[in-house]
Protein backbone atom coordinates (compact mmCIF):
# COMPACT_ATOMS: atom_id res chain seq x y z
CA UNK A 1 49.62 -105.75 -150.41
CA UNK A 2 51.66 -103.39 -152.53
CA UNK A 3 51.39 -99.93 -153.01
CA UNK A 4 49.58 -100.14 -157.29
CA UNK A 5 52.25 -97.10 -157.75
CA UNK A 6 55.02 -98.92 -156.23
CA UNK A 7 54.44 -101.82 -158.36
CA UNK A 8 53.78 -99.77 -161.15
CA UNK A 9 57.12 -98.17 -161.04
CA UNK A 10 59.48 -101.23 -159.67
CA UNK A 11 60.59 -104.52 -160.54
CA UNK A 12 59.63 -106.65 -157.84
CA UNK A 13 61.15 -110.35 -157.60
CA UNK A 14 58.14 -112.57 -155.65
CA UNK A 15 58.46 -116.33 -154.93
CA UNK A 16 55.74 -118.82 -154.96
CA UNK A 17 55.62 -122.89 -154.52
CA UNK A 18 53.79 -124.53 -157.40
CA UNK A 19 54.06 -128.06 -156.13
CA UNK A 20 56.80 -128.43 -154.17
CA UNK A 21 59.27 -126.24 -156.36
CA UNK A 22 59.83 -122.48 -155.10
CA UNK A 23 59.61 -120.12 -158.10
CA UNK A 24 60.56 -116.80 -158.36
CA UNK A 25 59.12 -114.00 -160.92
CA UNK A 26 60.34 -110.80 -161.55
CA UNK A 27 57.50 -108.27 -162.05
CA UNK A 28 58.86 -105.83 -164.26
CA UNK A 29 56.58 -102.82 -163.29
CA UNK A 30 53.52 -105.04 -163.48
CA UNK A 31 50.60 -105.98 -161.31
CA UNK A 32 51.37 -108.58 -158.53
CA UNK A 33 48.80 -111.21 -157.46
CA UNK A 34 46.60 -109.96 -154.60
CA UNK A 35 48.22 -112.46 -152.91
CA UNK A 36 51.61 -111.17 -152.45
CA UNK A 37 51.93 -109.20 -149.24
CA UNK A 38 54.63 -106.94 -149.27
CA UNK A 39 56.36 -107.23 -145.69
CA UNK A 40 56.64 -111.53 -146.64
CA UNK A 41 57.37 -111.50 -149.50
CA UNK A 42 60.85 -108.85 -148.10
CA UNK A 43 60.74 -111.86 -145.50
CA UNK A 44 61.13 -114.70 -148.19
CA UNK A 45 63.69 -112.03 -150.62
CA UNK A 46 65.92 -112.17 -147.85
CA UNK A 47 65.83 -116.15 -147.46
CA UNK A 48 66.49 -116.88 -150.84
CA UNK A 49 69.27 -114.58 -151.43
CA UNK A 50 70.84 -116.65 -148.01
CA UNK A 51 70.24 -119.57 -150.17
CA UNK A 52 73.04 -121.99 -151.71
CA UNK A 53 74.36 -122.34 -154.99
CA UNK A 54 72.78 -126.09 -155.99
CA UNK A 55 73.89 -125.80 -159.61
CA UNK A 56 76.67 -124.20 -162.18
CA UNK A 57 76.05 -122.19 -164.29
CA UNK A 58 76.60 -124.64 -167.13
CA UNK A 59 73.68 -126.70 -165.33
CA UNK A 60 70.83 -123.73 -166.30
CA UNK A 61 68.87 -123.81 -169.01
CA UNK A 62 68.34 -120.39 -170.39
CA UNK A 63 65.52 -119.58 -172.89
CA UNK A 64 67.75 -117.37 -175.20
CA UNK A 65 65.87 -117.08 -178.23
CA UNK A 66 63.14 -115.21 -175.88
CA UNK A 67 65.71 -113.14 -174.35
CA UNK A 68 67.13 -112.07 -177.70
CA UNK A 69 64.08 -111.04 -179.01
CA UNK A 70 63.54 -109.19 -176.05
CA UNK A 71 66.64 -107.09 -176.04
CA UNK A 72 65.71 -105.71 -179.80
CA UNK A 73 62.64 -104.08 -177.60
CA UNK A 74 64.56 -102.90 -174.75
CA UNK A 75 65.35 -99.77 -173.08
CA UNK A 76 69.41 -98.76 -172.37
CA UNK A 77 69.43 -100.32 -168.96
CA UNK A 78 69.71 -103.96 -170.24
CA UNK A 79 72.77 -103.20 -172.86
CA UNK A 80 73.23 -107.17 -172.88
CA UNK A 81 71.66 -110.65 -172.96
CA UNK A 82 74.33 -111.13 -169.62
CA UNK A 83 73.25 -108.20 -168.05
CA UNK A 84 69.45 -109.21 -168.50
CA UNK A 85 70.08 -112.88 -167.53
CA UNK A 86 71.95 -112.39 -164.41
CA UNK A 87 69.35 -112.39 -162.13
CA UNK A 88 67.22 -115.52 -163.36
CA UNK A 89 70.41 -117.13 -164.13
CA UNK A 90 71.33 -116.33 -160.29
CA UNK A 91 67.91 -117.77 -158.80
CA UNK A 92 68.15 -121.18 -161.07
CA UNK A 93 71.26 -121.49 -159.87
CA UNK A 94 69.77 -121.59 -156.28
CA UNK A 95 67.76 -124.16 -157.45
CA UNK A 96 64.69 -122.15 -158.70
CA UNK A 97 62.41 -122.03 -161.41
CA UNK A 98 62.87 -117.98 -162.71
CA UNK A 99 60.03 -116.16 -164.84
CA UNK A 100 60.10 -112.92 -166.33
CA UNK A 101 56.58 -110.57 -167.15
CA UNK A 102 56.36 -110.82 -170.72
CA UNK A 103 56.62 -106.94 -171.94
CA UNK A 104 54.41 -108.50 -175.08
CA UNK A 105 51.47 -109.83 -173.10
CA UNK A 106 51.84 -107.91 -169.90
CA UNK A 107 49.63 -110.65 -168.32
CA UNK A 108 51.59 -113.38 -168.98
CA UNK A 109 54.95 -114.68 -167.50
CA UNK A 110 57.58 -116.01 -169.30
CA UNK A 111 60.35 -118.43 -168.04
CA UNK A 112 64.11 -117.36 -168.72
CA UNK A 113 66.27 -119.33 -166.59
CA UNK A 114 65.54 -123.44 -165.18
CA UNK A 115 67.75 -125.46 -163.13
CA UNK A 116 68.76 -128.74 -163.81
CA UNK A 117 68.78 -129.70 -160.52
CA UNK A 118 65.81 -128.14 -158.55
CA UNK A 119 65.10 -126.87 -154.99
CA UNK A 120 63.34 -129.39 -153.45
CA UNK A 121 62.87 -130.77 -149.49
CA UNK A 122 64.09 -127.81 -147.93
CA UNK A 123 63.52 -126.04 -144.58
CA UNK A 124 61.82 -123.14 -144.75
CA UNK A 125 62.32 -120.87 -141.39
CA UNK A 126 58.70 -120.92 -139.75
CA UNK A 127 58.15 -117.04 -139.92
CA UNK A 128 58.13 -117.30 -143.73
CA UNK A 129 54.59 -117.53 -145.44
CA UNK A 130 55.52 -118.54 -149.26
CA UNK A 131 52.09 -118.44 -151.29
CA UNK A 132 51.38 -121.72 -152.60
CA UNK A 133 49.89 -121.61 -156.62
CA UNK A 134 48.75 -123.82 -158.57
CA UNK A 135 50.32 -122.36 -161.89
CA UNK A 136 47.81 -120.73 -163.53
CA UNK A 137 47.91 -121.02 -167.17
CA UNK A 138 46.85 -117.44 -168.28
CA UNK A 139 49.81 -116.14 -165.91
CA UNK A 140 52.03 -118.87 -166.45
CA UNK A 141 53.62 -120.99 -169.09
CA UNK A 142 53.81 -124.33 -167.11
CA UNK A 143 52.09 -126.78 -165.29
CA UNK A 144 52.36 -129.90 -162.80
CA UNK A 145 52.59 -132.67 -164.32
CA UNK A 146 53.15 -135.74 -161.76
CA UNK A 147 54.50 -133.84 -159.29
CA UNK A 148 57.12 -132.90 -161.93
CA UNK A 149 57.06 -128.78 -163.40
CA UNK A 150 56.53 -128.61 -166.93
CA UNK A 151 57.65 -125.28 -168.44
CA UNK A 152 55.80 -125.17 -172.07
């Protein structure tokens, strides 16, 4: 598990199935799930950075008019909606679902960034232990629907 003041004081990016699609969340200085070792999850980082581009750029939805509103509340590290989308932009592109904590509701997790084309059937080295979830819906805004992700 992490360190409460390391999490407290980082923003961690932690992956999770939900179904069979691999998401990724970025903590933002929040509370990860107990579930979230620290050494794996540095294990599974490491994988999905190695991963493949599955989709352009032009093939990711972005929710913009959450990012927008967003950036009003910001600090001056994020001067722009590109800076601040890079890195979900960079995981859907990989194939992945990509949430953000929601600064509003500190409890809840928001999704900025959803492939069209999703990670799906791939080999995942055996030394990697990737948490599955269910998608909880006080944490999350989606659900499995027919073995199909729903992002509400």
């Amino acid at each position: 598990m992490y360190d409460t003041d390391y999490m407290l004081t980082h923003d961690i990016d932690w992956f999770f199935y939900a179904g069979s699609y691999l998401i990724h969340a970025a903590s933002n200085q929040g509370i990860l799930p107990i579930m979230i070792e620290e050494r794996s999850n540095s294990m599974v980082q490491r994988w999905v950075n190695d991963l493949p581009e599955l989709n352009f750029e032009s093939d990711i939805e972005v929710n913009t008019k959450y990012i927008e509103g967003r950036l009003k509340n910001m600090d001056s590290n994020f001067s722009s909606l590109e800076n601040y989308k890079r890195t979900f932009v960079n995981m859907a592109k990989k194939g992945l679902f990509s949430f953000d904590r929601d600064l509003s509701f500190p409890e809840k997790y928001v999704w900025i960034a959803r492939p069209l084309k999703e990670l799906q059937d791939f080999n995942i080295p055996v030394n990697l232990y990737i948490v599955q979830f269910k998608g909880n819906k006080q944490l999350f805004n989606f659900r499995i629907v027919n073995d199909k992700i729903e992002i509400e």
